[in-house]
Every structure is written in C-alpha cells, then in structure tokens.
N, C-alpha and C. Protein backbone atom coordinates (compact mmCIF):
# COMPACT_ATOMS: atom_id res chain seq x y z
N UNK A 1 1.59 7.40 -1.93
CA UNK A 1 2.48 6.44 -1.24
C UNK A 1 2.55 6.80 0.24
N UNK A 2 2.57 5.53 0.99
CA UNK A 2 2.12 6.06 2.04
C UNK A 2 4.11 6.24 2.76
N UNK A 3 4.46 6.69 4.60
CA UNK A 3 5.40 6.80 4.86
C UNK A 3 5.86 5.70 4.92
N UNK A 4 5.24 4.36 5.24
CA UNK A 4 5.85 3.30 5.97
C UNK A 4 6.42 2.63 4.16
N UNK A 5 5.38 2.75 3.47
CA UNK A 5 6.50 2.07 1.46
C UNK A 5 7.44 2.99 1.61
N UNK A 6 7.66 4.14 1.70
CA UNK A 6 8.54 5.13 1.64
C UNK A 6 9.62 4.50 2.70
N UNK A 7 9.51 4.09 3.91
CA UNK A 7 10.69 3.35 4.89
C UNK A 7 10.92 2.37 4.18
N UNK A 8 10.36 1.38 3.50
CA UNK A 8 10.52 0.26 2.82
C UNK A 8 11.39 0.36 1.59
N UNK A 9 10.97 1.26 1.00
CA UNK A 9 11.88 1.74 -0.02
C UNK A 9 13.43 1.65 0.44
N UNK A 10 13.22 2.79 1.84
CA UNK A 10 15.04 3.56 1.88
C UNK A 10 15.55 2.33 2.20
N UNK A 11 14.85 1.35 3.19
CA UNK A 11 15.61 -0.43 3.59
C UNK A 11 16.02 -0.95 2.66
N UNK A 12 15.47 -0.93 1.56
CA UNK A 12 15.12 -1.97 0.47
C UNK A 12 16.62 -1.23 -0.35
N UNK A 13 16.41 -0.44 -0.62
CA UNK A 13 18.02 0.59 -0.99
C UNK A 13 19.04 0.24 -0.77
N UNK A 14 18.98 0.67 0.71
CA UNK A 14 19.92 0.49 1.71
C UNK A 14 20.98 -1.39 1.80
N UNK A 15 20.05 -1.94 1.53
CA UNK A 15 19.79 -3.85 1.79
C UNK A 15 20.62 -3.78 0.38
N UNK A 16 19.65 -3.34 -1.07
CA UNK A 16 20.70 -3.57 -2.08
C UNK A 16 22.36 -2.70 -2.24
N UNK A 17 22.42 -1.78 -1.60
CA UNK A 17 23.72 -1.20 -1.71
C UNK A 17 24.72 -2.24 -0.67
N UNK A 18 24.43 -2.54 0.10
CA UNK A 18 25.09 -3.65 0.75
C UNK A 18 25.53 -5.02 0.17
N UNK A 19 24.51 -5.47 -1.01
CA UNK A 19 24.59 -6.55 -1.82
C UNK A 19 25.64 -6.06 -2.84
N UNK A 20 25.53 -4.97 -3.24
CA UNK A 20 25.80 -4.79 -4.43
C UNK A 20 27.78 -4.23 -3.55
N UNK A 21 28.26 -4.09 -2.41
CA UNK A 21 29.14 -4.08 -2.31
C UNK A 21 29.74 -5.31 -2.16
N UNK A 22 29.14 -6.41 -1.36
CA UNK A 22 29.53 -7.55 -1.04
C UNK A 22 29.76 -8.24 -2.09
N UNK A 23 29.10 -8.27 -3.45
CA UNK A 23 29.30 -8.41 -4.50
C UNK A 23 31.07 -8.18 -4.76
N UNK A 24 31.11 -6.97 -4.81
CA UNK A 24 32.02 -6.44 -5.29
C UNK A 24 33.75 -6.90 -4.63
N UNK A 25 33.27 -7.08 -3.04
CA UNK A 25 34.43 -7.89 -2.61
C UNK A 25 34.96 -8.89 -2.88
N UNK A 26 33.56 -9.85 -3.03
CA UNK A 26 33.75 -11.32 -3.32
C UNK A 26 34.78 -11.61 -5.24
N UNK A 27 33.80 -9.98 -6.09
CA UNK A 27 34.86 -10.24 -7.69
C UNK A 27 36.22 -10.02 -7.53
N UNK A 28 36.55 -9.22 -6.40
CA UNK A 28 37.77 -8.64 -5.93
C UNK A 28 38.65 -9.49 -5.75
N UNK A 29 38.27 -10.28 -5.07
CA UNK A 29 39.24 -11.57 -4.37
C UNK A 29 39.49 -12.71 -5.36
C-alpha cells in the first residue's frame, strides 16, 4: 500500500467519524 491510500484512508476515517457524529446530533434532537 502505497503512502498517498494510506492518507486516503486516515481522510476517509476522519470524513466518517464526522458523519457518524453528525449523525448522532441530528438522533439527539
């Protein structure tokens, strides 16, 4: 695997932990 899938990865992470909070506001309310 090269570094730049490996940056793609941590974004791709990063992008769903953001979803997966915004998520969580929106069940909140």
């Amino acid at each position: 695997m090269t570094s730049h899938q490996l940056e793609v990865r941590h974004d791709y992470k990063r992008y769903a932990k953001e979803l997966q909070c915004q998520d969580e506001d929106t069940s909140v309310t």
